[in-house]
Protein backbone atom coordinates (compact mmCIF):
# COMPACT_ATOMS: atom_id res chain seq x y z
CA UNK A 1 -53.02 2.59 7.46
CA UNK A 2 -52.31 5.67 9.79
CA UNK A 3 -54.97 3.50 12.71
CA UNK A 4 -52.54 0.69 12.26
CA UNK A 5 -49.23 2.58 12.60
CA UNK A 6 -50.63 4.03 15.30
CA UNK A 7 -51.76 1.33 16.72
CA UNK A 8 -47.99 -0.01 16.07
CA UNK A 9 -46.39 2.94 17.85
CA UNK A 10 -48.55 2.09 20.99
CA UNK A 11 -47.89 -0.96 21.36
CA UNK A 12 -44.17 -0.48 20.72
CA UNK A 13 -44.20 2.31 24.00
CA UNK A 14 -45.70 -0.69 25.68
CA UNK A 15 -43.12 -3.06 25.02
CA UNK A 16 -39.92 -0.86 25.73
CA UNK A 17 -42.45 0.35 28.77
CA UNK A 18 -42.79 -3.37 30.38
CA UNK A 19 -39.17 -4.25 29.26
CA UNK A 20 -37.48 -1.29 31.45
CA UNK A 21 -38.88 -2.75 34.85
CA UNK A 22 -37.64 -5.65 33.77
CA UNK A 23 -34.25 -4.99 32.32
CA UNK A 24 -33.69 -2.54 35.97
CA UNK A 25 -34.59 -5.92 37.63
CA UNK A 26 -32.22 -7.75 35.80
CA UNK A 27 -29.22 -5.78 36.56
CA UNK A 28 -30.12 -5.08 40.18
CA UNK A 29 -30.19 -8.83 40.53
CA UNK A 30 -26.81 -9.08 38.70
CA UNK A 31 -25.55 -6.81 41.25
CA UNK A 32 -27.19 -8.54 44.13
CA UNK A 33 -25.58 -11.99 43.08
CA UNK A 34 -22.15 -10.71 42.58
CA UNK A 35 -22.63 -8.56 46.17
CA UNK A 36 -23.49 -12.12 47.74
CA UNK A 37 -20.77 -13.91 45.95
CA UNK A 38 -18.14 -11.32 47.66
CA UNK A 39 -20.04 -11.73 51.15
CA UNK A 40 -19.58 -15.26 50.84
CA UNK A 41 -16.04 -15.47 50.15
CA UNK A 42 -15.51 -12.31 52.89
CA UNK A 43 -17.00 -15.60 55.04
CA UNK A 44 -14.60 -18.04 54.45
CA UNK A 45 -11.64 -15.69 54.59
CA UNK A 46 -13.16 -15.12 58.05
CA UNK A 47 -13.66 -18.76 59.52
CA UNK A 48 -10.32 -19.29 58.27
CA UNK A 49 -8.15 -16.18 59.58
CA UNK A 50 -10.98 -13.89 62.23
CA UNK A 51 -13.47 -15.97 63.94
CA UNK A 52 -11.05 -17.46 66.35
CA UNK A 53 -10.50 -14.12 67.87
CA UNK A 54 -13.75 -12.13 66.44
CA UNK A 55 -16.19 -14.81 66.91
CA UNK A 56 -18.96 -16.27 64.53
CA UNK A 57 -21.61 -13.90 65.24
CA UNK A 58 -18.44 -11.01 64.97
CA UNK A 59 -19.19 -9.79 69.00
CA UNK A 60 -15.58 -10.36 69.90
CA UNK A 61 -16.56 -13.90 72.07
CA UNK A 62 -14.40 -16.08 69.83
CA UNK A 63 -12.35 -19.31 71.01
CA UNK A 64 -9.23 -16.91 72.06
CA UNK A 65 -11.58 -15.21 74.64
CA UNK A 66 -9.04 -12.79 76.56
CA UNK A 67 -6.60 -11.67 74.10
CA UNK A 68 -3.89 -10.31 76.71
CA UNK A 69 -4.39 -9.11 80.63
CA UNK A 70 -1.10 -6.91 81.90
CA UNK A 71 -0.50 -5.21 85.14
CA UNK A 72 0.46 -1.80 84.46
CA UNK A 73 1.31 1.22 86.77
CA UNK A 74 -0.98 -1.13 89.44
CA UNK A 75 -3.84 -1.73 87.29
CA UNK A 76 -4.97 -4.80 85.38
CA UNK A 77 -6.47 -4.62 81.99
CA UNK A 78 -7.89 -6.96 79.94
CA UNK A 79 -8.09 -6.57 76.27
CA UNK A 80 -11.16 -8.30 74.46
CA UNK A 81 -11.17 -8.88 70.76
CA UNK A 82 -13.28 -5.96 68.79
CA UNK A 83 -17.25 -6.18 68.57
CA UNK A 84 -18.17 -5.32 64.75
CA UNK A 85 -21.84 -5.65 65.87
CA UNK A 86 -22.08 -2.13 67.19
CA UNK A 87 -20.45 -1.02 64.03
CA UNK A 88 -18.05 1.28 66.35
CA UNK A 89 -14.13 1.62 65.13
CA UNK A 90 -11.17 3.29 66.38
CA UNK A 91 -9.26 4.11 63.48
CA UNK A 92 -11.27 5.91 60.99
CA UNK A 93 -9.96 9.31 58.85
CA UNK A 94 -13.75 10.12 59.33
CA UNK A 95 -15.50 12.29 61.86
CA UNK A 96 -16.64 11.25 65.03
CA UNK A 97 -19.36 8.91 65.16
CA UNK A 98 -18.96 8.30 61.69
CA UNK A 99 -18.39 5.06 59.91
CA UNK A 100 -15.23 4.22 58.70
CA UNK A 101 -14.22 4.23 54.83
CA UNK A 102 -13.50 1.00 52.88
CA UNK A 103 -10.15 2.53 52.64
CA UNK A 104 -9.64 2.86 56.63
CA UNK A 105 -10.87 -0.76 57.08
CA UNK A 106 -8.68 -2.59 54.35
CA UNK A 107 -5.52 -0.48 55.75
CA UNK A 108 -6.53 -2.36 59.25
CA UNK A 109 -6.37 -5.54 57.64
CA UNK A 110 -3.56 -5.28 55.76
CA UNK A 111 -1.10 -3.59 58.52
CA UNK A 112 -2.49 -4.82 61.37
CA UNK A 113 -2.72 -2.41 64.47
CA UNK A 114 0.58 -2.02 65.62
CA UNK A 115 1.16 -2.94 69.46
CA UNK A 116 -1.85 -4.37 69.77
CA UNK A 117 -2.79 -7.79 68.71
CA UNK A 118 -4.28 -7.39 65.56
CA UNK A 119 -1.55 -9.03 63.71
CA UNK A 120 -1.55 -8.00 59.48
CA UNK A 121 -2.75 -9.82 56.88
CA UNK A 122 -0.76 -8.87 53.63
CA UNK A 123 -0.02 -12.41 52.91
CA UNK A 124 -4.16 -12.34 52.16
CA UNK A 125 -4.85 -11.76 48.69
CA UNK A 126 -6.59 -7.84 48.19
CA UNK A 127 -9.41 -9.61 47.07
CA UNK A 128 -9.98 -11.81 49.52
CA UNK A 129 -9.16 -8.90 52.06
CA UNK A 130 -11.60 -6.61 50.25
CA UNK A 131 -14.40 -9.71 50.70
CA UNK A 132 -13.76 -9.86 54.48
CA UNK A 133 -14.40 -6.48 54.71
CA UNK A 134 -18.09 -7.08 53.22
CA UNK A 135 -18.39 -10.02 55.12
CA UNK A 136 -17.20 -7.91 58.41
CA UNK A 137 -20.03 -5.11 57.84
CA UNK A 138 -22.90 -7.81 57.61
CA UNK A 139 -22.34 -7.88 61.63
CA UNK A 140 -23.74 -4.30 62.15
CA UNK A 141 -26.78 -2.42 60.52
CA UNK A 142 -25.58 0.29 60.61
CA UNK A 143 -23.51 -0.21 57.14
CA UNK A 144 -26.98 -0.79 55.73
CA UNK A 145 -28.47 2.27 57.57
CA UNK A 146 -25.67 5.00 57.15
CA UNK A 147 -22.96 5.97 54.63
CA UNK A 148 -19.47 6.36 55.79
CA UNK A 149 -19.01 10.36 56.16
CA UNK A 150 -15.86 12.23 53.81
CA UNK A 151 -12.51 11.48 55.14
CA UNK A 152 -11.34 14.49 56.89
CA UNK A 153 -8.84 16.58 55.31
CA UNK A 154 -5.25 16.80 56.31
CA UNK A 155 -2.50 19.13 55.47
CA UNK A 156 0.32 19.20 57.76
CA UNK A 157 1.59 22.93 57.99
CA UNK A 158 5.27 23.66 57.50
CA UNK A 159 5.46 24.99 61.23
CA UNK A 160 4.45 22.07 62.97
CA UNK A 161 7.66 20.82 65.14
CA UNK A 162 8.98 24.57 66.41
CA UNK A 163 9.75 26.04 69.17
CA UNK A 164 6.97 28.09 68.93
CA UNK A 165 4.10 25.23 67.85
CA UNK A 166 6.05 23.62 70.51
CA UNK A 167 5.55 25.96 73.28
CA UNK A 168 1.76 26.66 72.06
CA UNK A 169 0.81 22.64 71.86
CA UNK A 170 2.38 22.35 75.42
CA UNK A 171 -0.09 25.22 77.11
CA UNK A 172 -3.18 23.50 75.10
CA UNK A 173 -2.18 19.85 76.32
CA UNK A 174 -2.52 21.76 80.07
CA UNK A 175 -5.66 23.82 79.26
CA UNK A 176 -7.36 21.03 77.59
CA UNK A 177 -6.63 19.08 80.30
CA UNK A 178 -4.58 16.18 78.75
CA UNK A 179 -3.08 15.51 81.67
CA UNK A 180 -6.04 14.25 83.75
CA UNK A 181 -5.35 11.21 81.77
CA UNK A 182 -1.94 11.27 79.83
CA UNK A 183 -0.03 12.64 82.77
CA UNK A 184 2.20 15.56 83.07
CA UNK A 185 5.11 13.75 81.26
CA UNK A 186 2.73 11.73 78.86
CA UNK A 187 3.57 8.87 80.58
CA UNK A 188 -0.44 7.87 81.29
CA UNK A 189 -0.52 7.98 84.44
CA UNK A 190 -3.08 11.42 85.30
CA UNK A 191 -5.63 11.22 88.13
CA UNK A 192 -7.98 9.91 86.07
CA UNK A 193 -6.15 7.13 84.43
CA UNK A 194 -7.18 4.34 86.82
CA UNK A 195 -10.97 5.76 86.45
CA UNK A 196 -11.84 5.13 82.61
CA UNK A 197 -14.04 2.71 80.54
CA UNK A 198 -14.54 2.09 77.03
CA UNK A 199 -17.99 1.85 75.34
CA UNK A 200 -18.55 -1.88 76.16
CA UNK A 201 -17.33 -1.43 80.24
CA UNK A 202 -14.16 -2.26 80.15
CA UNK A 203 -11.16 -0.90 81.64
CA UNK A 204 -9.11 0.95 79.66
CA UNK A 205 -5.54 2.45 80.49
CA UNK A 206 -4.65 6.05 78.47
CA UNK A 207 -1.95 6.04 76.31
CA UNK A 208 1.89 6.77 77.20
CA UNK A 209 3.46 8.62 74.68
CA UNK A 210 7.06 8.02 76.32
CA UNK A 211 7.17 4.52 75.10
CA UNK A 212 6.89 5.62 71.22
CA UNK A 213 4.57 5.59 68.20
CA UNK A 214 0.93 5.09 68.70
CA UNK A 215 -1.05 2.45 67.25
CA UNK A 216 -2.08 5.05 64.25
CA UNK A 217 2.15 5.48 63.96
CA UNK A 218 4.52 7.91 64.10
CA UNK A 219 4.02 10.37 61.43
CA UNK A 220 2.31 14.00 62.91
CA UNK A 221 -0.41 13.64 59.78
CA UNK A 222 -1.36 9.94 62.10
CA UNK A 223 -1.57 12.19 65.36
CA UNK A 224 -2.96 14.78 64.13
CA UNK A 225 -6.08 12.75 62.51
CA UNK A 226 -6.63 10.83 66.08
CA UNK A 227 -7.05 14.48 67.76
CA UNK A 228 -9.43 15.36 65.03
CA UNK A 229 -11.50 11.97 64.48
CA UNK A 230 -11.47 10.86 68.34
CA UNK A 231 -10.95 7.44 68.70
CA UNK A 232 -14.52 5.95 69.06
CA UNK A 233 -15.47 3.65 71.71
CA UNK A 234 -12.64 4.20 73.72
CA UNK A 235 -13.11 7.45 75.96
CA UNK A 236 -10.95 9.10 73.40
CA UNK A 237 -12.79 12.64 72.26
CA UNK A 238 -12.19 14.11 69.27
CA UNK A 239 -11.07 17.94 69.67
CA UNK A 240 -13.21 19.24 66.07
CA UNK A 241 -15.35 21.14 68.01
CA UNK A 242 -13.40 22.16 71.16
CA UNK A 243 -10.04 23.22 69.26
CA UNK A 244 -9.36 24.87 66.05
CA UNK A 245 -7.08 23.29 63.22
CA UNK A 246 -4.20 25.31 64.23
CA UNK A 247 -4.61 24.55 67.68
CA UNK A 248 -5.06 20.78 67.06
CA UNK A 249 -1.30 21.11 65.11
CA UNK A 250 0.30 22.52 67.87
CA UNK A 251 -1.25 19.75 70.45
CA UNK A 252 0.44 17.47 68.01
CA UNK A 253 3.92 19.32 67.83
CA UNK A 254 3.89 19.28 71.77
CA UNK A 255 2.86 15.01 71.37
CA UNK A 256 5.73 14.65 69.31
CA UNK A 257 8.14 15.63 71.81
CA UNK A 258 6.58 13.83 74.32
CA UNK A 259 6.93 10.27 71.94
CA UNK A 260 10.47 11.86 72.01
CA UNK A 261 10.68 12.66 67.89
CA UNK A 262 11.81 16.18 68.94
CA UNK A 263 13.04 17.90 70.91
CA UNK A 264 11.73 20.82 73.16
């Protein structure tokens, strides 16, 4: 009797032993299926509302082609739909180089990029803004490769706006040399303005904060994070490393009177 309940007991530990493989299997399939079942609804909300402008293969060659070309201050430029292939995105809460969160990407889709033309897309469904998103990282391996980095935090000190953060954020905007491409008045024309390319060789025109809210928006939390992150792929550095926190705040209280929300 004790040979054949041991006997039992071993084969029992066998069982639950060739069942566990199997019953990991099973659920990593599950989540496979349902994975590909998002992906392929991301791909219809795509054909329908992104490829024209983003392309089938998601390098920005879509029907639309050139999506605006403007004269300004003398110089053309020529604004292409974005490439997801290089996995590469402006407007990200992460650090530089970093992917974006799923959070940064659905906030893109949903509001748009204001004054550019990336137009928003609340009258999509979440979830079938959520499956675009999936759909959208399949371009790049990179989302397979890397994990999206920790949003970076932000905490707006009570200062920021005074005379004072004013007058520091105005001699950092000169030291740091701002000016080469924002100009002395903001206005985007510096010596180097007519000089600069993004990632993918295009011409690219710096930002005049006269005319009003960036594409990030108004609020000095939105400015604040573009000085931190960088703005990747388009010549845009992020200050991390080169300026402290409370130096970064000040270069924002300065920006804000140059988009004329304060005065100096």
């Amino acid at each position: 009797m004790k040979a054949i309940g041991k006997n039992f007991k071993s084969a029992l530990l066998l069982f639950f032993a060739l069942l566990l493989p199997c019953a990991i299997l099973m659920v990593a399939w599950d989540a496979h299926a349902a994975d590909s079942k998002l992906i392929e609804k991301g791909k219809k909300v795509y054909e329908s509302r992104c490829i024209i402008c983003h392309g089938p293969k998601g390098d920005g060659k879509g029907l639309i082609g050139i999506v605006n070309r403007a004269q300004i201050r003398g110089s053309v430029q020529t604004i292409y739909p974005r490439d997801f292939t290089t996995g590469v995105f402006r407007f990200r809460t992460t650090p530089t180089g970093c992917l974006p969160t799923d959070e940064n990407l659905l906030r893109v889709v949903t509001n748009g990029i204001p004054r550019s033309y990336m137009p928003s897309h609340e009258d999509v469904s979440m979830e079938e803004r959520k499956a675009v998103i999936e759909y959208v990282k399949t371009f790049s391996p990179r989302w397979k490769e890397e994990e999206a980095c920790k949003p970076i935090p932000v905490k707006k000190p009570a200062w920021v706006g005074t005379p004072e953060s004013i007058a520091k954020g105005k001699k950092i905007y000169r030291e740091m040399k701002c000016w080469e491409c924002h100009g002395e008045q903001g206005k985007g024309d510096g010596p180097k303005s007519d000089t600069l390319k993004d990632d993918w060789g295009d011409k690219i025109i710096p930002f005049d904060f006269t005319t009003g809210a960036t594409k990030m928006g108004f609020a000095p939390e939105n400015v604040y994070t573009a000085y931190t992150t960088g703005l990747d792929g388009s010549g845009m550095p992020s200050f991390e490393d080169s300026m402290s926190e409370e130096e970064r705040w000040h270069l924002v209280s300065y920006t804000l009177v140059l988009m004329g929300r304060i005065k100096e």
